[in-house]
Protein backbone atom coordinates (compact mmCIF):
# COMPACT_ATOMS: atom_id res chain seq x y z
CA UNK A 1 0.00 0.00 0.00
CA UNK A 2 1.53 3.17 -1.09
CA UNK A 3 0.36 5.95 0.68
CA UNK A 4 1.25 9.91 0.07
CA UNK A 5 0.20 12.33 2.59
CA UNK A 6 0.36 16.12 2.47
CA UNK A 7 3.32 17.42 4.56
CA UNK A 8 4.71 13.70 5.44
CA UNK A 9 7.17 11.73 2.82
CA UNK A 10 5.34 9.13 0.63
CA UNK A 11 5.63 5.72 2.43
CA UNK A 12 4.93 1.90 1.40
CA UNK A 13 3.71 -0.22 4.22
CA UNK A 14 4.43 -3.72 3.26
CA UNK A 15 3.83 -5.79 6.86
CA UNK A 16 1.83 -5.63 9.72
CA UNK A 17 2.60 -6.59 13.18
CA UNK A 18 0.51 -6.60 15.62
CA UNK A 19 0.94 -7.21 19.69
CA UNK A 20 -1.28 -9.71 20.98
CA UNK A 21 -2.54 -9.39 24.28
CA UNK A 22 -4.47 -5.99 24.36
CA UNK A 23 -4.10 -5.55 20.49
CA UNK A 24 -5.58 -8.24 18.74
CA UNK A 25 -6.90 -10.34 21.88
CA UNK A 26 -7.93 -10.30 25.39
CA UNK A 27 -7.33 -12.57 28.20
CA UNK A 28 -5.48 -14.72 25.04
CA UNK A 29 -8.51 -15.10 23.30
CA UNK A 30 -8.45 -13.83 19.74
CA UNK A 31 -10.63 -10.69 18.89
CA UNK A 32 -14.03 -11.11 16.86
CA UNK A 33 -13.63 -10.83 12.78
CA UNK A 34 -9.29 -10.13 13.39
CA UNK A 35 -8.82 -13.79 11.67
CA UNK A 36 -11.22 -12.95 8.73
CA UNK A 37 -10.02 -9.53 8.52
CA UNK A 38 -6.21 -10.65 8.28
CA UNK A 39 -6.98 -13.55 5.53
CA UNK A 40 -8.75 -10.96 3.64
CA UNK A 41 -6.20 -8.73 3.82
CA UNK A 42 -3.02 -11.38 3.23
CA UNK A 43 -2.69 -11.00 -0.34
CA UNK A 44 -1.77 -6.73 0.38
CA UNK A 45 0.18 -7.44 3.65
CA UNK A 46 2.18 -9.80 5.25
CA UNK A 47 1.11 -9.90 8.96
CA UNK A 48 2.93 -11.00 12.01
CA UNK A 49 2.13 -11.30 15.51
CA UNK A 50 4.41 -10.90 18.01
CA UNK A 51 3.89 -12.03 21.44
CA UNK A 52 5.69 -13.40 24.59
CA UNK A 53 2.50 -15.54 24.64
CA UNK A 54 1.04 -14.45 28.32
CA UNK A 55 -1.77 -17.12 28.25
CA UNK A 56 0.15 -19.64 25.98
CA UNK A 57 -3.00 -19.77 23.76
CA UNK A 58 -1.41 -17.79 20.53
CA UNK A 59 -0.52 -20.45 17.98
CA UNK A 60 -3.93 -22.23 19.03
CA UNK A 61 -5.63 -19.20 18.27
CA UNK A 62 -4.59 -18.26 15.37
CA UNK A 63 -4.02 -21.63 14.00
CA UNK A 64 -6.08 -20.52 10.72
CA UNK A 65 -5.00 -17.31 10.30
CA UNK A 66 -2.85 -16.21 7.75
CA UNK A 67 0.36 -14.39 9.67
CA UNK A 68 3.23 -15.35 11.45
CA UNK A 69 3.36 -15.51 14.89
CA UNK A 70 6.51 -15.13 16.28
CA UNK A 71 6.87 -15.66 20.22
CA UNK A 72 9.40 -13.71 22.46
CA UNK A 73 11.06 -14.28 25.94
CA UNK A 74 9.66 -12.94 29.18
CA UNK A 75 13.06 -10.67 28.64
CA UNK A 76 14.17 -7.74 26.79
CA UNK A 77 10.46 -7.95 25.33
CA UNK A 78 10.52 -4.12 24.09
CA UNK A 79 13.97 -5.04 22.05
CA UNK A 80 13.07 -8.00 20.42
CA UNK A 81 10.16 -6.83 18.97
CA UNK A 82 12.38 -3.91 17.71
CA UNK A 83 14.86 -6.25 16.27
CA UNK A 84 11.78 -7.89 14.88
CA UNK A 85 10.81 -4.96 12.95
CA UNK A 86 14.23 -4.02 12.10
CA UNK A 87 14.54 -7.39 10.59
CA UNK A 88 11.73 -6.35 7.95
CA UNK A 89 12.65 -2.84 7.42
CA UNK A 90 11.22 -0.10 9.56
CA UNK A 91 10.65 1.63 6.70
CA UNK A 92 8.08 -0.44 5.15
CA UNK A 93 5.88 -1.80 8.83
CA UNK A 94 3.08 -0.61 10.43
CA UNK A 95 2.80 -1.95 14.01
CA UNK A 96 0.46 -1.65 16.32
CA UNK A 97 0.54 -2.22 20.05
CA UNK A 98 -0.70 -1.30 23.88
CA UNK A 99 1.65 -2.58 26.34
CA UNK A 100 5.02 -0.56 28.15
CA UNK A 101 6.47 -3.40 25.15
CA UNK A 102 5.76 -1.76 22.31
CA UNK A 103 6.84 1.30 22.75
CA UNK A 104 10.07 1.00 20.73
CA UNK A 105 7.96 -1.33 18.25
CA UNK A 106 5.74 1.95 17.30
CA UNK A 107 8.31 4.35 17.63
CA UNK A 108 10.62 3.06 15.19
CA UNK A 109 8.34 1.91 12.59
CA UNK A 110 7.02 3.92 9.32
CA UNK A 111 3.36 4.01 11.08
CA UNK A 112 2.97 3.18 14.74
CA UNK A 113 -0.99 2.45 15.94
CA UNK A 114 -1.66 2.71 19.70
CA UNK A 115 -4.59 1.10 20.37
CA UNK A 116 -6.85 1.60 23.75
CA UNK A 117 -8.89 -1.62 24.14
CA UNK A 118 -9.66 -3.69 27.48
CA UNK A 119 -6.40 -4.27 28.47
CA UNK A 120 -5.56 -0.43 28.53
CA UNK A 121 -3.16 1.55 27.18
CA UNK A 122 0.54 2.63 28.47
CA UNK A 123 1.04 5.72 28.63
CA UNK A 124 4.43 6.10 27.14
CA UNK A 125 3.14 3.67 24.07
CA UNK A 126 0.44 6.13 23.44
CA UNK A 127 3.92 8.63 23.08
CA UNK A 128 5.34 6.91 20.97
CA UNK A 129 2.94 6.14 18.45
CA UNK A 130 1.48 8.04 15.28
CA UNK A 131 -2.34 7.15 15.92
CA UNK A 132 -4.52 6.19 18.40
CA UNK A 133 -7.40 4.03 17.95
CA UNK A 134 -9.91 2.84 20.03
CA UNK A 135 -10.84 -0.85 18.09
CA UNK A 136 -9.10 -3.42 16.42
CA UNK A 137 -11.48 -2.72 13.40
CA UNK A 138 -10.03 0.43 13.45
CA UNK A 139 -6.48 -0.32 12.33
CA UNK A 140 -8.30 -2.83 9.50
CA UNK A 141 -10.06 0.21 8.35
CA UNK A 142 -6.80 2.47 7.78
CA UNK A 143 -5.64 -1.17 5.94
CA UNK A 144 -9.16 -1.17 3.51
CA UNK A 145 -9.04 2.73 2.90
CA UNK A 146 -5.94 4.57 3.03
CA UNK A 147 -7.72 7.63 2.77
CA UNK A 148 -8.68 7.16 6.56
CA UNK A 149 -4.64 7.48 7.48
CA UNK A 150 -4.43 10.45 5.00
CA UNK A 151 -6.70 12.41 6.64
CA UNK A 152 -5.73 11.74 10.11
CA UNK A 153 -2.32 12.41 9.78
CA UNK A 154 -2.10 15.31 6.88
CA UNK A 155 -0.67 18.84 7.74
């Protein structure tokens, strides 16, 4: 998706990664319509989730989803999931997150989605991030229409 936006350089997002917990589910159980949304979406965008796995019920929950799930130590969480991203090229990821975790996730990528669900919202995340949404749906809208991000984040 290549998206230009008055008074911001013209960007490509190319993959998605999403926390878990808080982002995409709660309590470890997968969000309504996220699973549908993403295999709709995985011919556009290559999507990853990125979890220390809190509940240990990611890979069973998104066992027919098409992403990536790629699980993290209890340690270091905030780094590996920058190393993560760095790994795909900053330039070209959207992440979104909640936790204290992500806050180097969203800083560091092209377009970085705070999102203030159930689960909360840190406060320094919320810093660190482009957008803030209030739904999952939300951040699969922005995917659908990019005209959504263009007027949210225009000069």
């Amino acid at each position: 998706m290549r998206i230009e936006i008055p008074g911001r350089e013209a960007f490509d997002i190319k993959s998605v990664v999403f926390d878990y917990n808080g982002t995409i589910a709660v309590d470890g159980k997968l969000l309504e319509n996220v699973s549908t949304n993403i295999n709709k979406m995985s011919s556009d965008f290559k999507f990853y989730v990125i979890t220390a796995d809190t509940y240990g019920s990611v890979k069973k929950e998104l066992e027919n989803t098409n992403c990536e799930v790629i699980i993290i130590g209890k340690q270091n969480q905030d780094q590996d999931k920058l190393e993560f991203i760095k790994s795909l090229g900053c330039n070209t990821v959207l992440s979104v997150g909640n936790g204290r975790n992500d806050v180097l996730m969203l800083k560091n990528s092209i377009l970085g989605i705070a999102i203030l669900q159930d689960e909360g919202l840190c406060t320094k995340t919320l810093l660190s991030s482009d957008i803030l949404v209030k739904s999952i749906d939300d951040v699969f809208g922005f995917l659908k229409d990019s005209n959504r991000l263009i007027a949210t984040l225009r000069n």
